[in-house]
C-alpha atoms as a PDB file:
ATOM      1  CA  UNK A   1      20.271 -27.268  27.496  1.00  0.00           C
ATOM      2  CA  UNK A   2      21.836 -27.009  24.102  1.00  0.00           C
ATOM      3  CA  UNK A   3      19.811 -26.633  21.038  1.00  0.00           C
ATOM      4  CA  UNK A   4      20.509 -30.200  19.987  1.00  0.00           C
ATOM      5  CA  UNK A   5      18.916 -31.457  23.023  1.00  0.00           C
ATOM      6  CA  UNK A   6      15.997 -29.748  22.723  1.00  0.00           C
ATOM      7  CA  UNK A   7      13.185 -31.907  20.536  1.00  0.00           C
ATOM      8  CA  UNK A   8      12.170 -30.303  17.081  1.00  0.00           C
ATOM      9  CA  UNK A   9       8.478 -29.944  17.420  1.00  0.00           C
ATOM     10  CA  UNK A  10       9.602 -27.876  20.444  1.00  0.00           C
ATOM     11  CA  UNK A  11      12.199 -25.621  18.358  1.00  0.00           C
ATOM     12  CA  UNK A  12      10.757 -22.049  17.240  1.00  0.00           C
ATOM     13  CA  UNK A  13      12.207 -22.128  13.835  1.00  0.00           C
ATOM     14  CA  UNK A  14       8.996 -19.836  12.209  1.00  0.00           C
ATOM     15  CA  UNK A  15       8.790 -16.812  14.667  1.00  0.00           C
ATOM     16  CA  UNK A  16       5.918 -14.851  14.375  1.00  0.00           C
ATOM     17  CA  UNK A  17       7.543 -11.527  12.301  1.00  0.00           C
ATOM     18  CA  UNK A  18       7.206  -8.357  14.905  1.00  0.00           C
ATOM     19  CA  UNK A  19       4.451  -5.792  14.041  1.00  0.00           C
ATOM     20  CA  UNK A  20       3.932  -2.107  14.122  1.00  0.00           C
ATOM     21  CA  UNK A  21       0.468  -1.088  14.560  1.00  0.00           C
ATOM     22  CA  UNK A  22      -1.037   2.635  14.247  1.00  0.00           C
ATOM     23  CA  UNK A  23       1.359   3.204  11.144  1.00  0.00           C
ATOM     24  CA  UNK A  24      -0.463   6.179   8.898  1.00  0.00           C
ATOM     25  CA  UNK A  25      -2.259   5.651   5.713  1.00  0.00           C
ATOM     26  CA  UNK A  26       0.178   8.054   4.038  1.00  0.00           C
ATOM     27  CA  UNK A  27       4.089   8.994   4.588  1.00  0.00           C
ATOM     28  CA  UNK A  28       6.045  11.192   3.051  1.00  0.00           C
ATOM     29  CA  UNK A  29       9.574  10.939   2.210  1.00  0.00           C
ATOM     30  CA  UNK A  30      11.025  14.534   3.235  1.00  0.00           C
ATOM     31  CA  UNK A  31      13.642  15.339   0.456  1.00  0.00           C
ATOM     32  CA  UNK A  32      14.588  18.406   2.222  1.00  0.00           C
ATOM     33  CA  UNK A  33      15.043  22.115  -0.398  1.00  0.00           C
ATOM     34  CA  UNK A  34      16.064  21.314  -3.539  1.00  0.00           C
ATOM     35  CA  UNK A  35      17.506  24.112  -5.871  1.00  0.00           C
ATOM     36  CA  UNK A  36      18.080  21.916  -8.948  1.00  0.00           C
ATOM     37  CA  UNK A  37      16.997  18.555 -10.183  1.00  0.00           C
ATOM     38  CA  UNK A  38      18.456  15.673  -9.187  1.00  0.00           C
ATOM     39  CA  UNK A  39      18.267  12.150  -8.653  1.00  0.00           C
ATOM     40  CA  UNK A  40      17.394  10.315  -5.842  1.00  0.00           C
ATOM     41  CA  UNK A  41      20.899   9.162  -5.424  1.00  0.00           C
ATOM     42  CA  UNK A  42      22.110  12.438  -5.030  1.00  0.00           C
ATOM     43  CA  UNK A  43      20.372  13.094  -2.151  1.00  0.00           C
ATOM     44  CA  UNK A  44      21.618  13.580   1.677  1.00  0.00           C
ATOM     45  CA  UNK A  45      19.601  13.909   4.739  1.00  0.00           C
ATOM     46  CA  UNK A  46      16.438  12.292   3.443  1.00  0.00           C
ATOM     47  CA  UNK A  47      13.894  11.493   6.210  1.00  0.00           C
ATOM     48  CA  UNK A  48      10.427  10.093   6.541  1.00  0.00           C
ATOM     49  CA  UNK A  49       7.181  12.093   8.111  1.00  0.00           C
ATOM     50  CA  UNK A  50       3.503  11.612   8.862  1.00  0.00           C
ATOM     51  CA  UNK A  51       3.141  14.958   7.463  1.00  0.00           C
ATOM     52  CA  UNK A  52       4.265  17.098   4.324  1.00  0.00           C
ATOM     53  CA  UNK A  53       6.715  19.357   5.460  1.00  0.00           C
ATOM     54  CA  UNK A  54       7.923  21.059   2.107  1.00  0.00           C
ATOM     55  CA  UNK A  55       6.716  21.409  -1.433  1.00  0.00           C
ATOM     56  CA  UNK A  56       8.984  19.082  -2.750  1.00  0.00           C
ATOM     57  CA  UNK A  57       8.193  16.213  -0.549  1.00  0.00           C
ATOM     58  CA  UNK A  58       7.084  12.671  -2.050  1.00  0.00           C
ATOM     59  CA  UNK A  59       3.839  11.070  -0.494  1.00  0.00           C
ATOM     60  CA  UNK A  60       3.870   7.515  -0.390  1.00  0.00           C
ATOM     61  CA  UNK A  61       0.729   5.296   0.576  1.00  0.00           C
ATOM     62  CA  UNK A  62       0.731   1.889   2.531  1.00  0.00           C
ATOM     63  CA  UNK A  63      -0.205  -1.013  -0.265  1.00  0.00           C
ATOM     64  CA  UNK A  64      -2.417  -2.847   1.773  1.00  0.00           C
ATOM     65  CA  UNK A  65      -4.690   0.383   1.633  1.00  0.00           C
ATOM     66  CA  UNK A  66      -4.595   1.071  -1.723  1.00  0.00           C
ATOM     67  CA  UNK A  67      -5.301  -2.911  -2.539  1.00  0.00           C
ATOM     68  CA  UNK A  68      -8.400  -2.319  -0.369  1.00  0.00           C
ATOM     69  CA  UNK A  69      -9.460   0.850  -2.246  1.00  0.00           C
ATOM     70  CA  UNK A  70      -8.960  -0.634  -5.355  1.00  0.00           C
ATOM     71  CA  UNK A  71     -10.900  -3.926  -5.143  1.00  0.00           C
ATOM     72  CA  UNK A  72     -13.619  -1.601  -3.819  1.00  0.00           C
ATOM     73  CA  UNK A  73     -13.275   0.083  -7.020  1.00  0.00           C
ATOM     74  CA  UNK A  74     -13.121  -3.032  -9.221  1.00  0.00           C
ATOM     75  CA  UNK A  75     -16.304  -4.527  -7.550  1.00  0.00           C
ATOM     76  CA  UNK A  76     -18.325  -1.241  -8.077  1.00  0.00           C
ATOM     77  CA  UNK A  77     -17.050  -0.744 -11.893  1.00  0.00           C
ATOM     78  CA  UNK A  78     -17.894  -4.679 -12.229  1.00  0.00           C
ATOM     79  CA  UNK A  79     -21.595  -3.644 -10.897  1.00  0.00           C
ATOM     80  CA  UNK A  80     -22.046  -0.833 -12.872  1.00  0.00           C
ATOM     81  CA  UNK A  81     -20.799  -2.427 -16.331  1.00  0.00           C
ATOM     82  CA  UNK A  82     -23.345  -5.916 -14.981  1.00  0.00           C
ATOM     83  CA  UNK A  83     -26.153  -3.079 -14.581  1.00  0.00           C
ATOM     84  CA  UNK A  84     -25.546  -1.304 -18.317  1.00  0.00           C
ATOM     85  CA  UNK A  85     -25.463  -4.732 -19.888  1.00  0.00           C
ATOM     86  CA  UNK A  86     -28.827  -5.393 -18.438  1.00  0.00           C
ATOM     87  CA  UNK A  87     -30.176  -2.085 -19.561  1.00  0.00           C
ATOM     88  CA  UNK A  88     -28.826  -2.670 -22.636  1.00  0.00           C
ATOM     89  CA  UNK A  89     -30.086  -6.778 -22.943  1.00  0.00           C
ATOM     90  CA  UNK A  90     -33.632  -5.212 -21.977  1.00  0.00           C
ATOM     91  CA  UNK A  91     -33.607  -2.563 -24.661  1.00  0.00           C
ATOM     92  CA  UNK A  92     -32.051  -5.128 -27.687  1.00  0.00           C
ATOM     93  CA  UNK A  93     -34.986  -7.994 -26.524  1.00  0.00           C
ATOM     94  CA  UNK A  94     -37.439  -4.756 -26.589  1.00  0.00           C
ATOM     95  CA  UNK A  95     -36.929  -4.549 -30.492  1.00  0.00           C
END
């Protein structure tokens, strides 16, 4: 059966994307010993690991965590500034 046989409400043309679960909260991109500066350009041999392997390694976080951490961080900031302008309404209506 060719494709043009086959009806469209049948075709699978929006595959589900492929996943990788267990990926770590953190990475780091392993830049290897540097002796001078230099930019990332000039680099060879770069790899990725779960774990800092030398000084000079760059640690890079997964979005979607640090999107979680910081709408938990908005919503407590917005609680704490909602609490100080109710202290504060309480002591202005107090004069």
């Amino acid at each position: 059966m060719t494709t043009e046989q086959v009806p469209a409400d049948e075709l699978d043309t929006d595959p589900e994307p492929l996943k990788c679960t267990g990926a770590p909260e953190r990475i780091f991109l392993v830049v290897g010993d540097l002796d001078q500066d230099c930019t990332f350009d000039e680099l060879a041999d770069v790899t990725w690991c779960s774990e800092q392997i030398g000084n000079q390694d760059i640690e890079y976080v997964r979005a979607d965590t640090v999107a979680n951490a910081r709408k938990v961080l908005m919503d407590e900031n917005m609680r704490l500034l909602n609490e100080l302008r109710a202290m504060y309404d309480e002591k202005v209506s107090q004069k």
